[in-house]
N, C-alpha and C. Protein backbone atom coordinates (compact mmCIF):
# COMPACT_ATOMS: atom_id res chain seq x y z
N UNK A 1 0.84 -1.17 0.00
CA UNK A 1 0.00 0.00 0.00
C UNK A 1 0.90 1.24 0.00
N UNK A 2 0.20 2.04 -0.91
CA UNK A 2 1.34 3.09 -0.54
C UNK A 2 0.67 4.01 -0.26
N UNK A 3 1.84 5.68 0.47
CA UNK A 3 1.40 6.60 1.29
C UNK A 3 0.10 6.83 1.35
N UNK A 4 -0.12 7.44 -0.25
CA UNK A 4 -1.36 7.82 -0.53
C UNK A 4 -2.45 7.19 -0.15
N UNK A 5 -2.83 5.50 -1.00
CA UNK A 5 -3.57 4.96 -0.72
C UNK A 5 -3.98 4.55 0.76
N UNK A 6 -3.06 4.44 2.05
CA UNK A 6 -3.21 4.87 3.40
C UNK A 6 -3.93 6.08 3.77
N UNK A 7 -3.56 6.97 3.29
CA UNK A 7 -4.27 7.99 3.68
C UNK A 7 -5.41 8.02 3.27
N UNK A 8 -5.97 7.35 2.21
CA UNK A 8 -7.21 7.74 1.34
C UNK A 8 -8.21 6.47 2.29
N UNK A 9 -7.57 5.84 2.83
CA UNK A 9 -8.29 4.71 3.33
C UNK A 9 -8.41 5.03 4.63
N UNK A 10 -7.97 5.87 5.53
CA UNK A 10 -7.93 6.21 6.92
C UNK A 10 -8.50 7.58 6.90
N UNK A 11 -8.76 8.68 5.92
CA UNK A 11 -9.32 9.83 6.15
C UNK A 11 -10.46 10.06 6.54
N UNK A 12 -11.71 8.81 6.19
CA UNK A 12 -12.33 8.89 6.36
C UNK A 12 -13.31 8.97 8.02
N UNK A 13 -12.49 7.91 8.40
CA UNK A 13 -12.22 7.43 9.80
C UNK A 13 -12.07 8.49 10.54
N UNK A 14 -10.70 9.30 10.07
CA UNK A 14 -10.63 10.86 10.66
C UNK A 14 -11.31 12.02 11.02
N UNK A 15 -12.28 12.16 9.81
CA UNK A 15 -12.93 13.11 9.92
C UNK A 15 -13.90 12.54 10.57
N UNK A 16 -13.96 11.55 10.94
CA UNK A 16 -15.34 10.83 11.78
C UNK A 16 -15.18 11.62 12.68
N UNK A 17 -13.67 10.90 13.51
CA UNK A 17 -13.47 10.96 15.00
C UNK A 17 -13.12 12.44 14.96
N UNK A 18 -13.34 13.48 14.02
CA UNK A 18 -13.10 14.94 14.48
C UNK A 18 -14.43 15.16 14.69
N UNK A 19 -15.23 14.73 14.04
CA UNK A 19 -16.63 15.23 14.40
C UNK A 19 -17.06 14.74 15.96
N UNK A 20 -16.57 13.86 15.96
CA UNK A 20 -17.18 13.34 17.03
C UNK A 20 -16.41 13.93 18.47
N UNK A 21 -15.26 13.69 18.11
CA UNK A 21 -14.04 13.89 19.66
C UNK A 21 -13.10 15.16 19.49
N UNK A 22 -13.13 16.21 18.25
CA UNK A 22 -12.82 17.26 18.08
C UNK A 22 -11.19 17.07 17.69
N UNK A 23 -10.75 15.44 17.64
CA UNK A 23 -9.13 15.46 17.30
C UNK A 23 -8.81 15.95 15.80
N UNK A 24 -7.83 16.59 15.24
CA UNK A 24 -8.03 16.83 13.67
C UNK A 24 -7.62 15.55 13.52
N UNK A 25 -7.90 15.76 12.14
CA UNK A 25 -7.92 14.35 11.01
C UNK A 25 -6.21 14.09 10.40
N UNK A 26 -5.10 15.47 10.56
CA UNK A 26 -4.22 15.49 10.11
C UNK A 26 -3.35 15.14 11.66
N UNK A 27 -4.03 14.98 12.50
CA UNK A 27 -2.78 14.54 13.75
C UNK A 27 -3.21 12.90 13.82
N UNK A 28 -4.76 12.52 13.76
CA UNK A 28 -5.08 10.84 13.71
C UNK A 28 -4.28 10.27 12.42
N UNK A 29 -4.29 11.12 11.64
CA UNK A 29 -3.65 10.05 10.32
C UNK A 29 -1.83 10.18 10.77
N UNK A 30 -1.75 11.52 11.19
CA UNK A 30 0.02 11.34 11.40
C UNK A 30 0.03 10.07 12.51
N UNK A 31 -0.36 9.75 13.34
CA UNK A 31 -0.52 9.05 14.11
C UNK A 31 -0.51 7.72 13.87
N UNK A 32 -1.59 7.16 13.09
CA UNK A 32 -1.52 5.86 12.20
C UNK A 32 -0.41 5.13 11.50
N UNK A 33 -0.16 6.48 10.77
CA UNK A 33 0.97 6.32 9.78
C UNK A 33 2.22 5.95 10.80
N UNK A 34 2.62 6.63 11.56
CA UNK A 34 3.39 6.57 12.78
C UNK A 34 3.57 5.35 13.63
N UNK A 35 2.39 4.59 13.91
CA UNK A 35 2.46 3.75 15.16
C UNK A 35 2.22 2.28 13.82
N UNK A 36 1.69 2.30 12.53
CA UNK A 36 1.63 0.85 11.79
C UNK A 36 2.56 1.09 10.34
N UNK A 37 2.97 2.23 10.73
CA UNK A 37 4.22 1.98 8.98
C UNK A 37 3.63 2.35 8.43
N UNK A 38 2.33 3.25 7.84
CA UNK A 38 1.40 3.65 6.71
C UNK A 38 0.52 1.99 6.65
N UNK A 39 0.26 1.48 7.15
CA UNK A 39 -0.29 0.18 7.46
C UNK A 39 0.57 -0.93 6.90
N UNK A 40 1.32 -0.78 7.04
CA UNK A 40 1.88 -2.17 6.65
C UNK A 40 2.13 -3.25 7.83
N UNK A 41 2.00 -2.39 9.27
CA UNK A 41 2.72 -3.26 10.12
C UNK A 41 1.35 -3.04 11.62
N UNK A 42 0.29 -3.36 10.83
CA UNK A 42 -1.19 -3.05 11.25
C UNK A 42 -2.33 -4.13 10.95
N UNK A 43 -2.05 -5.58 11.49
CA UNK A 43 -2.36 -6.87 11.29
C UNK A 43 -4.15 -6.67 11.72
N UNK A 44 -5.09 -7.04 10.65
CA UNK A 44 -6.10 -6.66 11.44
C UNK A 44 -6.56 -5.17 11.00
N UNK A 45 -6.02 -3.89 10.88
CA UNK A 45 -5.66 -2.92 11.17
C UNK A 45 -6.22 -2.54 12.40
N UNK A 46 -5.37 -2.89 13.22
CA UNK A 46 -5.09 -2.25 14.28
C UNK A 46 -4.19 -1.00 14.64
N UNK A 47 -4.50 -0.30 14.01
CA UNK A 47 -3.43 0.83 13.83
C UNK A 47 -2.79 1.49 15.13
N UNK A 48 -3.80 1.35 16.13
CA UNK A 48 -2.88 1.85 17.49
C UNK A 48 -2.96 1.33 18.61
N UNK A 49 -3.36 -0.19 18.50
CA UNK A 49 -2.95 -1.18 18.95
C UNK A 49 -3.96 -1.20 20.36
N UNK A 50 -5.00 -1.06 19.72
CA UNK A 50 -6.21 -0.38 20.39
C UNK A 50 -6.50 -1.82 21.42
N UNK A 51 -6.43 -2.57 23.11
CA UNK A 51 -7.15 -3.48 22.89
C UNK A 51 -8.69 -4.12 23.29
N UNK A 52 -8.73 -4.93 22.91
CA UNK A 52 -10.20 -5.54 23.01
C UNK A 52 -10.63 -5.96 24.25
N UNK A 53 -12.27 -5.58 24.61
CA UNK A 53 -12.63 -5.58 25.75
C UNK A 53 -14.12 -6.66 25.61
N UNK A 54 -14.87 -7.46 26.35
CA UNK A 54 -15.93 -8.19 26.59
C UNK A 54 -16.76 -7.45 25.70
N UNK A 55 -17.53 -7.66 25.07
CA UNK A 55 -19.05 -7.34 24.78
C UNK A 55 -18.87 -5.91 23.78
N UNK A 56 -17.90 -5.89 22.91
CA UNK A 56 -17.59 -4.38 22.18
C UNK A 56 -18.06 -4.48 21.35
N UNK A 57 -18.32 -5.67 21.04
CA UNK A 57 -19.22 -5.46 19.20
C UNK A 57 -18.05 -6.03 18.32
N UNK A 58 -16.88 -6.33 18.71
CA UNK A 58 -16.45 -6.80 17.43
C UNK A 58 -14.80 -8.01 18.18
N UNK A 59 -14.68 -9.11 17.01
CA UNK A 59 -13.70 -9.96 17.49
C UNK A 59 -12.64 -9.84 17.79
N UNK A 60 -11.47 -10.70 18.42
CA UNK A 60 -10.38 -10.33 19.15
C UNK A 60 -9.36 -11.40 18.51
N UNK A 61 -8.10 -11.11 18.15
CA UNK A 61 -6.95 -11.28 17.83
C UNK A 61 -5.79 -11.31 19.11
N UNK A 62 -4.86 -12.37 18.76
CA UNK A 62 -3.70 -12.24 19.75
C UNK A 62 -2.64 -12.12 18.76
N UNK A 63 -1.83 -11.10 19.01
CA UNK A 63 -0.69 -11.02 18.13
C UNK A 63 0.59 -10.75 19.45
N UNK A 64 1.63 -11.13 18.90
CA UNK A 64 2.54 -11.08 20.05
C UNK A 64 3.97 -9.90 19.32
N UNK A 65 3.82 -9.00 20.03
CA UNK A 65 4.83 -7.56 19.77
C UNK A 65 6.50 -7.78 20.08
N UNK A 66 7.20 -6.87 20.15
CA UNK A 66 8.07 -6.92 20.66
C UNK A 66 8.56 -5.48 20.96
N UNK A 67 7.73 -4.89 21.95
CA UNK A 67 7.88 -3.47 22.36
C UNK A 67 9.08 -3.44 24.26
């Protein structure tokens, strides 16, 4: 995937969570890009390694890091 196509695939997402939580869309995407490689290193996309809790509405993955 490249830069672009990352961005074109995560902007949307952005401007969500500005509407919603007032973060801009140009610090969530620097962010993304930042913490999964422009997604390459975002299994799942999990882009910020968000994790999963009982009863959230959606399935859970174990991936093992090396932070």
């Amino acid at each position: 995937m490249t830069k672009q196509e990352f961005i074109n695939l995560i902007a949307p997402a952005a401007v969500e969570a500005y509407k919603k939580y007032g973060i801009l869309p140009s610090l969530t995407l620097a962010q993304a890009a930042l913490e999964s490689n422009w997604g390459n290193s975002a299994p799942g996309n999990m882009l910020f390694g968000i994790k999963w809790t009982k009863d959230c509405g959606f399935g859970w993955q174990l991936l093992w890091t090396k932070e």
